[in-house]
N, C-alpha and C. Protein backbone atom coordinates (compact mmCIF):
# COMPACT_ATOMS: atom_id res chain seq x y z
N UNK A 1 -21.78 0.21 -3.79
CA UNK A 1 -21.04 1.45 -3.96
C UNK A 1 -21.42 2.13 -5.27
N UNK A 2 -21.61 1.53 -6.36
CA UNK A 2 -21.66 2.35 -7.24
C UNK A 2 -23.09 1.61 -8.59
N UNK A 3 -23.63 0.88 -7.51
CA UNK A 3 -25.22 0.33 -7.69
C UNK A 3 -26.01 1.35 -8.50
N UNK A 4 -26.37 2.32 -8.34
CA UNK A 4 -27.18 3.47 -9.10
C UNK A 4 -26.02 4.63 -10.21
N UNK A 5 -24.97 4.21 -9.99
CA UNK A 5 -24.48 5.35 -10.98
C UNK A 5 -23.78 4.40 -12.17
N UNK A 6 -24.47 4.84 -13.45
CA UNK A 6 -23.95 4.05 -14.77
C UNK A 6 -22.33 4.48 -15.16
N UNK A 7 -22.15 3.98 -15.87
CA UNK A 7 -20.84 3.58 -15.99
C UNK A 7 -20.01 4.89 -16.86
N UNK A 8 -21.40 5.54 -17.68
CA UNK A 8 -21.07 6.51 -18.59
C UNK A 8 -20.66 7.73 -17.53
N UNK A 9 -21.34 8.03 -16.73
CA UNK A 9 -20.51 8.87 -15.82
C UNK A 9 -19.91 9.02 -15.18
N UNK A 10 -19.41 7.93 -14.50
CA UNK A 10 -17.75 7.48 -14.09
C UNK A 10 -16.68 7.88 -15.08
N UNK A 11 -16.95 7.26 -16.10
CA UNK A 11 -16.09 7.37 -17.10
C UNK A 11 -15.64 8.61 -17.72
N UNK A 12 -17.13 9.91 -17.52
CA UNK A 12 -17.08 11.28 -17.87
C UNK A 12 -16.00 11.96 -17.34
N UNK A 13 -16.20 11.40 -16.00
CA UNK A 13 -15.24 12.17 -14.58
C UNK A 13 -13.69 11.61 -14.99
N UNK A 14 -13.99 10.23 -15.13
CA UNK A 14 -12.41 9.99 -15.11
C UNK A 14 -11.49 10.73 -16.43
N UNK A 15 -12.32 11.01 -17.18
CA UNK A 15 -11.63 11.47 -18.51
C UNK A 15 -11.08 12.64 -18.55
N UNK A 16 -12.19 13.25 -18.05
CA UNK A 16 -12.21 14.81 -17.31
C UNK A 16 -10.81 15.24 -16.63
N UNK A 17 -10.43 14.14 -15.10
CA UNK A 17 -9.47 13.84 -14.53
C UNK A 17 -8.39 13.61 -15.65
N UNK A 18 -8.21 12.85 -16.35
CA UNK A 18 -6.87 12.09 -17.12
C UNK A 18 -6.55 13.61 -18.00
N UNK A 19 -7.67 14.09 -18.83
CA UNK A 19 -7.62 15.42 -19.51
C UNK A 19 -6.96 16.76 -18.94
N UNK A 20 -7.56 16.66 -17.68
CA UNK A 20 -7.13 17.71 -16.74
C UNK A 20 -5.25 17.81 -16.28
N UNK A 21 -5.45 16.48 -16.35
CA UNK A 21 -3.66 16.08 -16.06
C UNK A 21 -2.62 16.49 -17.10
N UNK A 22 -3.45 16.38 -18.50
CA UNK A 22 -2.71 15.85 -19.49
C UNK A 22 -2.22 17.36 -19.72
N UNK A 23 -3.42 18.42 -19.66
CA UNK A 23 -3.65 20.07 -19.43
C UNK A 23 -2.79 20.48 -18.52
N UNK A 24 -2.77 20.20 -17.40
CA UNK A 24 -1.86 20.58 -16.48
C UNK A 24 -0.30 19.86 -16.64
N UNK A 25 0.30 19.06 -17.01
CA UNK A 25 1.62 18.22 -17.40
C UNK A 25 2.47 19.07 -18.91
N UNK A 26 1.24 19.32 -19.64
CA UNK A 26 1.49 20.42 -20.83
C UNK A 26 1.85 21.99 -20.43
N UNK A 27 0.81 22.48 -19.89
CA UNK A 27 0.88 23.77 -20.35
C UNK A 27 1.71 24.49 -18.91
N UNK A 28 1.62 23.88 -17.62
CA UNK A 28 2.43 24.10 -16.52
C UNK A 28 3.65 24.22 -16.86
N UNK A 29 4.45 25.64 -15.82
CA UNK A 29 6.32 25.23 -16.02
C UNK A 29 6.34 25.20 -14.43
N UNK A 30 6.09 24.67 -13.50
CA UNK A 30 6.63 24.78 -12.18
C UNK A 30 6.87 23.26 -11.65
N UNK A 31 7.48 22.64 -11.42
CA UNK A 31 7.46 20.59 -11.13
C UNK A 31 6.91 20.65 -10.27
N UNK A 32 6.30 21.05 -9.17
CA UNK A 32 5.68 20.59 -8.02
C UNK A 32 4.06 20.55 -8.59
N UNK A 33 3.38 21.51 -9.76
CA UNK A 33 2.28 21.24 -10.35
C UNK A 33 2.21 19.93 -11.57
N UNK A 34 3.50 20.07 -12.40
CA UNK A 34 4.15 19.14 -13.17
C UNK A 34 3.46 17.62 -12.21
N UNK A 35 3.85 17.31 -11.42
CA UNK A 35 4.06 16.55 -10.69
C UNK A 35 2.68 15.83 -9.76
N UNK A 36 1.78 17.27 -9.70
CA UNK A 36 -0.04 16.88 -9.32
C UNK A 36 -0.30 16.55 -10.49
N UNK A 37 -0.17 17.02 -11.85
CA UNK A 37 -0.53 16.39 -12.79
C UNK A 37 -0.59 14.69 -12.81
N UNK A 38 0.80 14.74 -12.68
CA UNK A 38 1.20 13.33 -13.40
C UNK A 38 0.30 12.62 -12.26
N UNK A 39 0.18 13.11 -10.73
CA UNK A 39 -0.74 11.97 -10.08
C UNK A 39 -2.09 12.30 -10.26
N UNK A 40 -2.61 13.54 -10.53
CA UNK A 40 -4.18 13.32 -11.36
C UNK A 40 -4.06 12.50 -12.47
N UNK A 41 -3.43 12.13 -13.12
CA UNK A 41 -3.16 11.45 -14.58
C UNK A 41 -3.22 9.75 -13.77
N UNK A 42 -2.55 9.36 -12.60
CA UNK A 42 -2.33 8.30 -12.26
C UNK A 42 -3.74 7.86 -11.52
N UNK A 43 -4.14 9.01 -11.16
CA UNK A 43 -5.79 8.53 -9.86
C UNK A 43 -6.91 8.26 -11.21
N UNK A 44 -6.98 9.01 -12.24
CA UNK A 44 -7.90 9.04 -13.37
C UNK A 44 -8.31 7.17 -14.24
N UNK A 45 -6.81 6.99 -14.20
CA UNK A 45 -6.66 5.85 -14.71
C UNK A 45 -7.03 4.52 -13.06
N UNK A 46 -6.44 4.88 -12.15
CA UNK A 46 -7.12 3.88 -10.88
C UNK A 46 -8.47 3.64 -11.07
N UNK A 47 -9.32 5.24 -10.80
CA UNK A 47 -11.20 5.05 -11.32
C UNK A 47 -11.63 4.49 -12.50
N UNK A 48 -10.75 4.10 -13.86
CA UNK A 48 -11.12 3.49 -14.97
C UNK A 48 -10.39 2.07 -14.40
N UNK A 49 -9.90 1.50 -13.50
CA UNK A 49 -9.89 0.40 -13.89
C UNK A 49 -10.66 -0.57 -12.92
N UNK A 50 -11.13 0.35 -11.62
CA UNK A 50 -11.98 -0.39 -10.21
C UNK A 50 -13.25 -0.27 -11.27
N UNK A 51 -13.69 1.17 -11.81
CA UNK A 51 -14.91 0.60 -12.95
C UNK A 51 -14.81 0.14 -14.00
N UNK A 52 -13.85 -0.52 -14.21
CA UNK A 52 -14.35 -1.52 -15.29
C UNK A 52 -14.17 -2.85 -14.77
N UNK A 53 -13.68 -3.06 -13.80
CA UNK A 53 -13.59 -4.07 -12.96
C UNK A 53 -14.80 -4.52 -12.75
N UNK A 54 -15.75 -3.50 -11.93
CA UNK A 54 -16.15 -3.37 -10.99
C UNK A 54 -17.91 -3.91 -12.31
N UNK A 55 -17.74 -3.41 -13.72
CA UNK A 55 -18.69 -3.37 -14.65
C UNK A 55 -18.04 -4.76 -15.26
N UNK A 56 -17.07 -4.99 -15.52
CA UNK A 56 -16.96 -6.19 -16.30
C UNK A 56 -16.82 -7.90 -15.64
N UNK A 57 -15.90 -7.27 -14.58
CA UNK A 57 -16.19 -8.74 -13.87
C UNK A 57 -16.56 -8.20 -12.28
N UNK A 58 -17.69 -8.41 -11.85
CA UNK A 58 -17.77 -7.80 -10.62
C UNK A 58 -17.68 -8.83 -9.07
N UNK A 59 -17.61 -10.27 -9.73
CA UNK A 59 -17.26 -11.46 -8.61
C UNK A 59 -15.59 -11.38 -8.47
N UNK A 60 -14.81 -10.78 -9.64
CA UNK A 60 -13.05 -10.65 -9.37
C UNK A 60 -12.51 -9.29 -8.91
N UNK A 61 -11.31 -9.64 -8.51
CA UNK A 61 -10.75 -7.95 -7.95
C UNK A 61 -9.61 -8.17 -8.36
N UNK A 62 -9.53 -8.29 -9.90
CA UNK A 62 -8.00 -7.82 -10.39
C UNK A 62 -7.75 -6.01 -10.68
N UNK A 63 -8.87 -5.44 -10.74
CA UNK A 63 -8.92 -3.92 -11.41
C UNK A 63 -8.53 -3.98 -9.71
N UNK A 64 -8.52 -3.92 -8.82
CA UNK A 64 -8.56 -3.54 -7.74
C UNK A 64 -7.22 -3.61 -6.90
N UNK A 65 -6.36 -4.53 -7.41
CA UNK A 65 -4.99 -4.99 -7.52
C UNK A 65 -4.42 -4.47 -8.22
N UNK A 66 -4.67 -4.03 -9.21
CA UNK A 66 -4.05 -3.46 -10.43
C UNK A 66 -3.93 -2.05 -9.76
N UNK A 67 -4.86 -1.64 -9.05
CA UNK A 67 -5.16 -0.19 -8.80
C UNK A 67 -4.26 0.20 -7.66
N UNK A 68 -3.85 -0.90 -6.51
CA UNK A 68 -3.44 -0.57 -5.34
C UNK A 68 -1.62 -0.69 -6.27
N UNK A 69 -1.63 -1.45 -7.62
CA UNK A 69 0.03 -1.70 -7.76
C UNK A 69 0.08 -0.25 -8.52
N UNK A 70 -0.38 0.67 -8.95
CA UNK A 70 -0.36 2.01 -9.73
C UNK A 70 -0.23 2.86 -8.17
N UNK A 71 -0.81 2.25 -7.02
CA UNK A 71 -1.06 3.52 -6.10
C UNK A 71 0.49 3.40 -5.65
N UNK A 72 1.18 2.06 -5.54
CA UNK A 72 2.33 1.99 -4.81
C UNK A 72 3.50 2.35 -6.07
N UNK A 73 3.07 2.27 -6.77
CA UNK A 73 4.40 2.91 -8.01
C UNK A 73 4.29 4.63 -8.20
N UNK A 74 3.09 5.29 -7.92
CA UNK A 74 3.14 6.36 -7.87
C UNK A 74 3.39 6.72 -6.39
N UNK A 75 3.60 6.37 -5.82
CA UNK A 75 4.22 6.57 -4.37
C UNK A 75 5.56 6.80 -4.24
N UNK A 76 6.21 5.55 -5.41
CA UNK A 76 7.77 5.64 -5.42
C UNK A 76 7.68 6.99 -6.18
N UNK A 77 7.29 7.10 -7.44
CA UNK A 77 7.37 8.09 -8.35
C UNK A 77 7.56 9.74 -7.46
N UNK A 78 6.20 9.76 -6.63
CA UNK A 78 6.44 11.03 -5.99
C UNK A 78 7.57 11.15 -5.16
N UNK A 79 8.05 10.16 -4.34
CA UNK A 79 9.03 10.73 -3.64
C UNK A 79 10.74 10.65 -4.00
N UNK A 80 10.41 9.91 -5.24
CA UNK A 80 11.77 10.04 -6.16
C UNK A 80 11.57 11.72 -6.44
N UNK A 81 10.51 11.75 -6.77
CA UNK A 81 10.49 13.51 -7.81
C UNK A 81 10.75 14.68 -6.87
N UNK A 82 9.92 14.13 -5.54
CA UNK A 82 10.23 15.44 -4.87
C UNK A 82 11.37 15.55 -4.21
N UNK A 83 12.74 14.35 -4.68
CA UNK A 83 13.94 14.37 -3.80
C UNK A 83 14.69 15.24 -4.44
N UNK A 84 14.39 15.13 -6.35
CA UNK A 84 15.01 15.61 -7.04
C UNK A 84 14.66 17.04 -7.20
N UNK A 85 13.45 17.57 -6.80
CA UNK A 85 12.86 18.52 -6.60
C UNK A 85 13.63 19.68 -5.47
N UNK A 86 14.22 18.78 -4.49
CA UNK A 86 14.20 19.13 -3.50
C UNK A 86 15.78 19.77 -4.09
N UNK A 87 16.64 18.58 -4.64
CA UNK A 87 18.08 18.83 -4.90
C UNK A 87 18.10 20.19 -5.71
N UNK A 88 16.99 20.24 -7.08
CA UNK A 88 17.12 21.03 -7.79
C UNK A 88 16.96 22.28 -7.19
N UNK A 89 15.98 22.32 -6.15
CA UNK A 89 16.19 23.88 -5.95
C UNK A 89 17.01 24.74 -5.13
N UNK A 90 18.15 23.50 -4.25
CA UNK A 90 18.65 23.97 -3.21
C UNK A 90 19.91 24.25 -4.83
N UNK A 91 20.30 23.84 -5.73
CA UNK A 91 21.38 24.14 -6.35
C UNK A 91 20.77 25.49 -7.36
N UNK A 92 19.40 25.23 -7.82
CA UNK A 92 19.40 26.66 -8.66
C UNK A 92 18.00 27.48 -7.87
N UNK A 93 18.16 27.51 -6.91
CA UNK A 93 17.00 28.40 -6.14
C UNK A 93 15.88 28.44 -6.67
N UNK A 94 14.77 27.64 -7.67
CA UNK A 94 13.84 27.66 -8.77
C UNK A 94 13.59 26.41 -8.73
N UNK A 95 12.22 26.28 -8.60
CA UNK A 95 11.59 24.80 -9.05
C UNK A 95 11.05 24.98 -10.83
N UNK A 96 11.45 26.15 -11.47
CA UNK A 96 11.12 26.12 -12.68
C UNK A 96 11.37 25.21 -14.03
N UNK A 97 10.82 24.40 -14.91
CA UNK A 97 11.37 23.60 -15.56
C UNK A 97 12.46 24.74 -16.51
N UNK A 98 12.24 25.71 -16.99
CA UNK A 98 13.17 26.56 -17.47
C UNK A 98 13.83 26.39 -17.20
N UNK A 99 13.99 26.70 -15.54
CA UNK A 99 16.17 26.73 -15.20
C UNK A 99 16.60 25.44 -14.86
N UNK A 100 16.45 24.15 -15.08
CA UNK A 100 17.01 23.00 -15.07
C UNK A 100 17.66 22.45 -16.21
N UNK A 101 17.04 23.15 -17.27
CA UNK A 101 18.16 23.65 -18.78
C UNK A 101 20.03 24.16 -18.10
N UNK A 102 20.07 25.11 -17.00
CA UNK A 102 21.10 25.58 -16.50
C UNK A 102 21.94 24.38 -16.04
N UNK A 103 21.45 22.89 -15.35
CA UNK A 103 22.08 22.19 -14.80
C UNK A 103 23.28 21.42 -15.65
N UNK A 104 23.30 21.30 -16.66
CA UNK A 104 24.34 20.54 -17.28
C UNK A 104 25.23 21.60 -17.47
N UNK A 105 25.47 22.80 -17.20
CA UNK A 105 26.75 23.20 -17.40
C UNK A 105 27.38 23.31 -16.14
């Protein structure tokens, strides 16, 4: 699978990815983008750990375990978020992080 491509450009992409998240988690106000972030942020870190797995010990598959227990915690994560997502906008018509400031009163 990944026989001809060095490690330095895996790593380009994934950074790229984690960066891109970190860009989008910052400068976004809407949670449903909020929220692709945080799982570009979560897939970025999966590809750094099947390749370094995959470069450091390549007879074991703990990066690979490790990767499927991040895929199933961001699984819970999304559909916790989009329940709350879901609550928030049926009470303030806005998925905006702005008007969720409104909810505690």
């Amino acid at each position: 699978m990944l026989q001809g491509i060095p490690i330095t450009h895996v790593l380009i992409v994934s950074s790229f990815m984690f960066f891109a998240g970190v860009c989008g988690f910052i400068i976004r106000r809407n949670m449903i983008t909020i929220l692709m972030s945080i799982e570009l942020i979560l897939n970025a870190v999966n590809i750094n750990l099947v390749v370094f797995n995959k470069y450091l010990f390549p007879d074991q598959l703990q990066g690979h375990f490790f990767a499927l227990f991040v895929v199933g915690i961001a699984a819970a994560e999304a559909s916790v978020a989009i329940a709350l997502i879901i609550n928030i906008y049926r009470r303030l018509n806005s998925i905006s992080v702005d008007k969720v400031n409104e909810m505690k009163y």
